[in-house]
PDB file of N, CA and C in Angstrom:
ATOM      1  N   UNK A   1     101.026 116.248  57.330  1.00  0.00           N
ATOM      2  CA  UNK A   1     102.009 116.006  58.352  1.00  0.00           C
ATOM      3  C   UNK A   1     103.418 115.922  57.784  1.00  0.00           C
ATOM      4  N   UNK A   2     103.976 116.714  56.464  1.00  0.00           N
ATOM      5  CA  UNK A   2     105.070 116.595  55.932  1.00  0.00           C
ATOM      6  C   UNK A   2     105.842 117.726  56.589  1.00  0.00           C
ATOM      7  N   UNK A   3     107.198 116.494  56.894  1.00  0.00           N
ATOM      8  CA  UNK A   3     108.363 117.687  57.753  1.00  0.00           C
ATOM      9  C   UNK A   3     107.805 117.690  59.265  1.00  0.00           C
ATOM     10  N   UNK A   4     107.115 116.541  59.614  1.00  0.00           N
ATOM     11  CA  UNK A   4     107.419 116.750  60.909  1.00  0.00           C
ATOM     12  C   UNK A   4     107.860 115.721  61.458  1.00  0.00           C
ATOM     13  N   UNK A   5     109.459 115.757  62.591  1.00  0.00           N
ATOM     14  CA  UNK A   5     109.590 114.419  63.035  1.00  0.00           C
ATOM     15  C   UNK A   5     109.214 113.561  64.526  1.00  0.00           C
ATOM     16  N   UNK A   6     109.216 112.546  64.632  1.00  0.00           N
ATOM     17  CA  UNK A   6     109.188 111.570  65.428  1.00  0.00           C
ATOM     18  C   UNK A   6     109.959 112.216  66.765  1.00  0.00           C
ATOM     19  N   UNK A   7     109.015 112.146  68.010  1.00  0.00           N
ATOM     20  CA  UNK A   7     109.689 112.401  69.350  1.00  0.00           C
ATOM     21  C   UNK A   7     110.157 111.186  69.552  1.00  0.00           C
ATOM     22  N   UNK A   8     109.984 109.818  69.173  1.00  0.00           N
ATOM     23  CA  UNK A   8     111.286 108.510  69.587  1.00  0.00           C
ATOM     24  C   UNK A   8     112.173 108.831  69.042  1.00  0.00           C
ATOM     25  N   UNK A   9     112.951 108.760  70.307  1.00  0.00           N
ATOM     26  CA  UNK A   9     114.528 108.572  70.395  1.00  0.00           C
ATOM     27  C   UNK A   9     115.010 107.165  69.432  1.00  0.00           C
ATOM     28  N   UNK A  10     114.016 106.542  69.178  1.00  0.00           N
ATOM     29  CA  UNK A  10     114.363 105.036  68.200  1.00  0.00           C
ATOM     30  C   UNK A  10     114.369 105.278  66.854  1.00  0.00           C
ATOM     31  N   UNK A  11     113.115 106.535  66.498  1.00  0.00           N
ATOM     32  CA  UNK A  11     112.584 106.449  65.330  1.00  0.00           C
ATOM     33  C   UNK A  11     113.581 106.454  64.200  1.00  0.00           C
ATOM     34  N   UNK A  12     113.508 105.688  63.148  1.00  0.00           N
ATOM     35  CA  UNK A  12     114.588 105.085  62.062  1.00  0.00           C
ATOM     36  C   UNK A  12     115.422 104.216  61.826  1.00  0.00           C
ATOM     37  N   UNK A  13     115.624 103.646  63.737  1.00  0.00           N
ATOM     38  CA  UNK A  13     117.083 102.563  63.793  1.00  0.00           C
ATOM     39  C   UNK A  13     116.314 101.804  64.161  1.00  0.00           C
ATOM     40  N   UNK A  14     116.665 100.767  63.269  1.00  0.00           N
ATOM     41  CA  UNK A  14     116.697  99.201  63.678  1.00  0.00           C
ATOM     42  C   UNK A  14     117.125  98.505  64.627  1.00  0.00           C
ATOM     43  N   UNK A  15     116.399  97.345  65.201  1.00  0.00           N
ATOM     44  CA  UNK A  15     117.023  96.460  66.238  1.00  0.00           C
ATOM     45  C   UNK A  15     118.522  95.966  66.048  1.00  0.00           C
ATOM     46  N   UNK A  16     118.395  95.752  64.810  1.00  0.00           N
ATOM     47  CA  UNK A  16     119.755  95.117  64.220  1.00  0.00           C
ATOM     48  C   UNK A  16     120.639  96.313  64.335  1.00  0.00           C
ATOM     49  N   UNK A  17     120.341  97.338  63.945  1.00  0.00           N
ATOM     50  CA  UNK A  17     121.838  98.464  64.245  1.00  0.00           C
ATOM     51  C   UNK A  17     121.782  98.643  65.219  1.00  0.00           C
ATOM     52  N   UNK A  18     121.025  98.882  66.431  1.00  0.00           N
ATOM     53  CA  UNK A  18     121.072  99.048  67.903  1.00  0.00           C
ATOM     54  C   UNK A  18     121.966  97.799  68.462  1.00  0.00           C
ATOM     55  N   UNK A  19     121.654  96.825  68.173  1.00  0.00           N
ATOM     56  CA  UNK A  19     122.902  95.649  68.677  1.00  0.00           C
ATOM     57  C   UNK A  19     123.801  95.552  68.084  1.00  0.00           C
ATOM     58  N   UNK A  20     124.147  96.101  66.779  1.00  0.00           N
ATOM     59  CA  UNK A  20     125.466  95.927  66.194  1.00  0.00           C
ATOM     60  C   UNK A  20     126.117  97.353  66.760  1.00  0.00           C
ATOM     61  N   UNK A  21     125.598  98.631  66.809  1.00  0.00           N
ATOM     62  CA  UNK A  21     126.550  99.384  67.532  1.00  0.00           C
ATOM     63  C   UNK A  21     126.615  99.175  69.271  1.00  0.00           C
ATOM     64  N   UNK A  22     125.848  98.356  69.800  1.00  0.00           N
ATOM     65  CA  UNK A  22     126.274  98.126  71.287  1.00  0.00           C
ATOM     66  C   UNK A  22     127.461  97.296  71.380  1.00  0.00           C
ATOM     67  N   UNK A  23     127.499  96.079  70.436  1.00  0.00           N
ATOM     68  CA  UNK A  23     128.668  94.688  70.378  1.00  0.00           C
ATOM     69  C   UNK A  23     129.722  95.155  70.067  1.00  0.00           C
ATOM     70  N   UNK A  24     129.629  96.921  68.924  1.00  0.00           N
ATOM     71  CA  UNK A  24     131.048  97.612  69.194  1.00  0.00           C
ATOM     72  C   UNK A  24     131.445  98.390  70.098  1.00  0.00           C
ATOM     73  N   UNK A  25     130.502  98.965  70.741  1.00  0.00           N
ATOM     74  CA  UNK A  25     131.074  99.964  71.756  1.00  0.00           C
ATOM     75  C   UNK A  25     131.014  98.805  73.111  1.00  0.00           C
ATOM     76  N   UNK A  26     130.650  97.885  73.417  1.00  0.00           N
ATOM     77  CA  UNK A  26     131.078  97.069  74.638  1.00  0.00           C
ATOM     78  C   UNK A  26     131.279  95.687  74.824  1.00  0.00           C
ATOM     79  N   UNK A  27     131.139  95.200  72.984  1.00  0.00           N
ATOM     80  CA  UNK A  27     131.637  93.664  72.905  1.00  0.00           C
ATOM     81  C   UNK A  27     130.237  92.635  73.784  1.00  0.00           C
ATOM     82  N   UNK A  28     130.369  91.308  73.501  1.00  0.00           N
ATOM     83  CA  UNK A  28     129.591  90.495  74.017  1.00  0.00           C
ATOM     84  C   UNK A  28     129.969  90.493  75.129  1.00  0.00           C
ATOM     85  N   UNK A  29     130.773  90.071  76.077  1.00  0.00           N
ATOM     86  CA  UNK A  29     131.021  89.926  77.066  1.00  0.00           C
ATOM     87  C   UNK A  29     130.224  90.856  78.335  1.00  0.00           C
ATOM     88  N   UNK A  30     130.942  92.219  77.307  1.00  0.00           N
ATOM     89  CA  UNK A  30     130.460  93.359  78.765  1.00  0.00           C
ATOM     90  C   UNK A  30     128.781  93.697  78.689  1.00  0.00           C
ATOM     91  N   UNK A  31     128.338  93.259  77.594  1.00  0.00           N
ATOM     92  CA  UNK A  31     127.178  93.041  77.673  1.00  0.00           C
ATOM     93  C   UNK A  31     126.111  92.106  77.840  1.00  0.00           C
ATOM     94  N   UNK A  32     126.943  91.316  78.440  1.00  0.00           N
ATOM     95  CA  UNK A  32     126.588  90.056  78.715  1.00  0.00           C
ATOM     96  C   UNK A  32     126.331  90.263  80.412  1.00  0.00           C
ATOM     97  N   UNK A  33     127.229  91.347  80.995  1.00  0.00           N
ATOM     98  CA  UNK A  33     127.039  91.688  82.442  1.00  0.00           C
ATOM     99  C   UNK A  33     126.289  92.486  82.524  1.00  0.00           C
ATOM    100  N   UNK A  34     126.109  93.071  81.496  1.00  0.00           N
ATOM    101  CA  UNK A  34     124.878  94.398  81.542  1.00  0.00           C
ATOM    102  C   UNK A  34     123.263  93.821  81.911  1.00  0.00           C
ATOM    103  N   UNK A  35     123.338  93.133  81.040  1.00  0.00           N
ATOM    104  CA  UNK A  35     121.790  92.433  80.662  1.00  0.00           C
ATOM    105  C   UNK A  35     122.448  91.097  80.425  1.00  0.00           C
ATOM    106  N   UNK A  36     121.671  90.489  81.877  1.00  0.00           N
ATOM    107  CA  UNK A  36     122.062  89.119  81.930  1.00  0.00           C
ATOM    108  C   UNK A  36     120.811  88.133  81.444  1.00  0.00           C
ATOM    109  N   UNK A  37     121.462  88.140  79.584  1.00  0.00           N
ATOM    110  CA  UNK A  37     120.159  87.136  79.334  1.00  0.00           C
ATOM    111  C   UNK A  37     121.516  85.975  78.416  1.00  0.00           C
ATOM    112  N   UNK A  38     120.781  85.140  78.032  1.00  0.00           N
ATOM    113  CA  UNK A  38     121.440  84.173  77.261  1.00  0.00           C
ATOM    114  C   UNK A  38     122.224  84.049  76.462  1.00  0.00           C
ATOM    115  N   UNK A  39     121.379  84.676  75.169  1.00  0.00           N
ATOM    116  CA  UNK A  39     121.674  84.619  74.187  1.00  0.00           C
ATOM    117  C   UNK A  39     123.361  86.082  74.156  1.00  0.00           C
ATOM    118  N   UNK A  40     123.498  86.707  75.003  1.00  0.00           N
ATOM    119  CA  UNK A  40     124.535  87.112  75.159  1.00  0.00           C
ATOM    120  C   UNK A  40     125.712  86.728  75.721  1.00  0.00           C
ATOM    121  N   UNK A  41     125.567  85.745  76.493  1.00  0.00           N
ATOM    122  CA  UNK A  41     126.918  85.074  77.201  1.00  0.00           C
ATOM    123  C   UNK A  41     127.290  83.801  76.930  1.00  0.00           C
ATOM    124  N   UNK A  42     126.437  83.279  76.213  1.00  0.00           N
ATOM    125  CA  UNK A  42     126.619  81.934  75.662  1.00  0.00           C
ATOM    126  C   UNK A  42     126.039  81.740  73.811  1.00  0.00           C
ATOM    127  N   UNK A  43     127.676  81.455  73.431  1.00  0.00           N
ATOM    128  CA  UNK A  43     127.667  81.600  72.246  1.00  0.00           C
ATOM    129  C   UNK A  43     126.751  82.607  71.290  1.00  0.00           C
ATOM    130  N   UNK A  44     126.708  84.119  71.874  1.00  0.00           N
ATOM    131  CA  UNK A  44     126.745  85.069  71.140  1.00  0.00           C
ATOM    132  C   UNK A  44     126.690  85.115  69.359  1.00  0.00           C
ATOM    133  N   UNK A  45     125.499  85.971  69.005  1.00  0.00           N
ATOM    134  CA  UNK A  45     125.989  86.223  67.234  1.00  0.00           C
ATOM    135  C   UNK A  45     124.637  87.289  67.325  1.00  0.00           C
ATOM    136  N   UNK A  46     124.817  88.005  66.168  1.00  0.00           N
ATOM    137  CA  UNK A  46     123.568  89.005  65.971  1.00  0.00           C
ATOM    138  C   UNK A  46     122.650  88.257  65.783  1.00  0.00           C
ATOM    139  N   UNK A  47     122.606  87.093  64.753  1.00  0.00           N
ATOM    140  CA  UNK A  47     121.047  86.641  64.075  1.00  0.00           C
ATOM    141  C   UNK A  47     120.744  85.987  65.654  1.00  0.00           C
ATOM    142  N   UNK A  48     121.087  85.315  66.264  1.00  0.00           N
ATOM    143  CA  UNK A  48     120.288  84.675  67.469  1.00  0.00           C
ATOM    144  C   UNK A  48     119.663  85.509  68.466  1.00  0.00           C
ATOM    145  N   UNK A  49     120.381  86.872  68.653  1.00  0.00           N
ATOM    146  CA  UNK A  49     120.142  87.424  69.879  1.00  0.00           C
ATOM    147  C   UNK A  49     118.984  88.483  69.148  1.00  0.00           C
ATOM    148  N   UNK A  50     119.040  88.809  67.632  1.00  0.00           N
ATOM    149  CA  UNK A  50     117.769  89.183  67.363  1.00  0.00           C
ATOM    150  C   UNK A  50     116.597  88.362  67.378  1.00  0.00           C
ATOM    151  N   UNK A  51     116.688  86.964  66.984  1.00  0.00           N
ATOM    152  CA  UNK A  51     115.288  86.761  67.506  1.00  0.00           C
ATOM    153  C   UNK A  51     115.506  85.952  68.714  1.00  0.00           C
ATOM    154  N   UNK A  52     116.178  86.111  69.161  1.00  0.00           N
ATOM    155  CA  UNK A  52     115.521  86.268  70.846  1.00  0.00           C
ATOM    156  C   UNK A  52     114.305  87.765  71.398  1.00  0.00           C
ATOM    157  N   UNK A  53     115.482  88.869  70.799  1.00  0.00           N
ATOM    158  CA  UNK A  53     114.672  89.775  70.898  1.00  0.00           C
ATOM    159  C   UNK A  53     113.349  90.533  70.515  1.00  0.00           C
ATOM    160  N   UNK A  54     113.612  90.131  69.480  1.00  0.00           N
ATOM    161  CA  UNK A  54     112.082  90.152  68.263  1.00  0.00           C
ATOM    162  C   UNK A  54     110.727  89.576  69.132  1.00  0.00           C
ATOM    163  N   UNK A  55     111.132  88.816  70.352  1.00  0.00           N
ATOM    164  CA  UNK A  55     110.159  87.518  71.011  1.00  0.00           C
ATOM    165  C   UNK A  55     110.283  87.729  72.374  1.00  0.00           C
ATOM    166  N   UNK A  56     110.737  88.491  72.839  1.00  0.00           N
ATOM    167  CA  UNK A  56     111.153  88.659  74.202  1.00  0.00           C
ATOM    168  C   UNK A  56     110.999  90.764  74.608  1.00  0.00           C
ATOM    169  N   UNK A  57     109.799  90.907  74.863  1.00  0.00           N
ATOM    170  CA  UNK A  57     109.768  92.466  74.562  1.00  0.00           C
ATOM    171  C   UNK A  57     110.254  93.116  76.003  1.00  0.00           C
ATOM    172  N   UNK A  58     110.454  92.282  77.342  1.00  0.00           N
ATOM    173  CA  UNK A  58     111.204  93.051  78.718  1.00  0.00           C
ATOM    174  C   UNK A  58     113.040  93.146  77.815  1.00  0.00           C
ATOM    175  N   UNK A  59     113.280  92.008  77.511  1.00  0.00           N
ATOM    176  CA  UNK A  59     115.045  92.232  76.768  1.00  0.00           C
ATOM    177  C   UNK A  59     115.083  93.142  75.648  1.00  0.00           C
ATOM    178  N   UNK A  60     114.286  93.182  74.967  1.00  0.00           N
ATOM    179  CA  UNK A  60     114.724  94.270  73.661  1.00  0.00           C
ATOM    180  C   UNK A  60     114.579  95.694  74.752  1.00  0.00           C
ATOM    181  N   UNK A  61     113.273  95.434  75.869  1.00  0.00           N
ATOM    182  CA  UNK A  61     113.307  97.264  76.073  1.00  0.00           C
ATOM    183  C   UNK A  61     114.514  97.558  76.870  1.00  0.00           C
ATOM    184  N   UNK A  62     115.081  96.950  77.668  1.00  0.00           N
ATOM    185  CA  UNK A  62     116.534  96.946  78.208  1.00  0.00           C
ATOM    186  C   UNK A  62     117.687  96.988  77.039  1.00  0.00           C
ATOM    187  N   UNK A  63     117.431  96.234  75.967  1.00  0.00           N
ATOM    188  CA  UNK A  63     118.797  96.776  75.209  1.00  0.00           C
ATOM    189  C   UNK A  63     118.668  97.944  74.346  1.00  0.00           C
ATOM    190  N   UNK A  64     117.062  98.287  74.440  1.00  0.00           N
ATOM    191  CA  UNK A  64     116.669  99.551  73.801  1.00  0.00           C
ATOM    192  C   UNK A  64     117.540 100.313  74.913  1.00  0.00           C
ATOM    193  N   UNK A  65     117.013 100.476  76.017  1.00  0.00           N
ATOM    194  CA  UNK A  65     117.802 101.643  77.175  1.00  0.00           C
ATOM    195  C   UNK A  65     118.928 101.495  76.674  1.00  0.00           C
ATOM    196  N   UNK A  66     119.590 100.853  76.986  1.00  0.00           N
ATOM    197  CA  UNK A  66     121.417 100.451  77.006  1.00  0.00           C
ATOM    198  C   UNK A  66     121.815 101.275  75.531  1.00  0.00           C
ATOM    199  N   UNK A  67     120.819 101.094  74.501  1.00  0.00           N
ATOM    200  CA  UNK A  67     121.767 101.807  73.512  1.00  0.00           C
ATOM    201  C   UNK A  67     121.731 103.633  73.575  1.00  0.00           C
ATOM    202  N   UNK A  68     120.193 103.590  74.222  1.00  0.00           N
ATOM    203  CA  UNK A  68     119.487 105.241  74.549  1.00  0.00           C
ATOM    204  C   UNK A  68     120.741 105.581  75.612  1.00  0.00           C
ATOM    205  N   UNK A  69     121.085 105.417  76.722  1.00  0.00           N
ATOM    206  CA  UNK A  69     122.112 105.659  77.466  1.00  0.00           C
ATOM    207  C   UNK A  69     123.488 105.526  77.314  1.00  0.00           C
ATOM    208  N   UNK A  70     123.944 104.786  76.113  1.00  0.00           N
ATOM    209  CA  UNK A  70     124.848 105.182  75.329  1.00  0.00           C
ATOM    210  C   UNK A  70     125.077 106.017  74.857  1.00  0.00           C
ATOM    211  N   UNK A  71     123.873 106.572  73.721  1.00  0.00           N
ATOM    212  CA  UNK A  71     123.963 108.076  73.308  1.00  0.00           C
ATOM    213  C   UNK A  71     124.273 108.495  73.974  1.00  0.00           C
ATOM    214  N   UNK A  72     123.230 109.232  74.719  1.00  0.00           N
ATOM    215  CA  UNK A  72     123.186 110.353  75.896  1.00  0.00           C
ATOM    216  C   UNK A  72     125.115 109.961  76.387  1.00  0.00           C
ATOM    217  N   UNK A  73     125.621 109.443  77.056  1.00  0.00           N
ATOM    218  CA  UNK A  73     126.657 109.440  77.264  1.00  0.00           C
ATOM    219  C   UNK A  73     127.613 109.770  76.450  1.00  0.00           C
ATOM    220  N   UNK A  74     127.968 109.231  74.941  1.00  0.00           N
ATOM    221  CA  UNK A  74     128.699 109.339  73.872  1.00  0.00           C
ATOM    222  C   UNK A  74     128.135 110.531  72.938  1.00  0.00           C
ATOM    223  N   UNK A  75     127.258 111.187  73.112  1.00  0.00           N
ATOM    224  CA  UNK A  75     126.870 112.730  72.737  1.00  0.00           C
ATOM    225  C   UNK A  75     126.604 111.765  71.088  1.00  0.00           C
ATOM    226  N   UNK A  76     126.661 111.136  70.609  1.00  0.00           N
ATOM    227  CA  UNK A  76     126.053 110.720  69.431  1.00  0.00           C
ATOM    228  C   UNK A  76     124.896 110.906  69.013  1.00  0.00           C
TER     229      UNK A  76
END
């Protein structure tokens, strides 16, 4: 199976780079209206809102979308 790749759109990126490039392209705040969970609108930081997410698999698959529909939008 050498040389063949992954049909996920995820395959290679980390949770942690998926929320660190969302917090730049829309900051805590606006993502705090996006996906209204906690650990985003109240006192915000990467290490918390990863394991929130790590533990919470309906919020990671929503901030999974949010970063997938980023692409697609930002042609990245």
């Amino acid at each position: 199976m050498t040389g063949q790749r992954s049909n996920d759109p995820l395959h290679g990126i980390t949770l942690e780079m998926i929320l660190t490039r969302l917090v730049e392209a829309y900051g805590w705040e606006k993502m705090g209206r996006i996906i209204r969970i906690r650990c985003f609108n109240n006192d915000p930081s990467i290490r918390s809102s990863l394991q929130f997410l790590r533990k919470t698999p309906w919020a990671r698959n929503k901030v999974e979308a949010l970063y997938l529909k980023h692409q697609r939008e930002t042609g990245k």
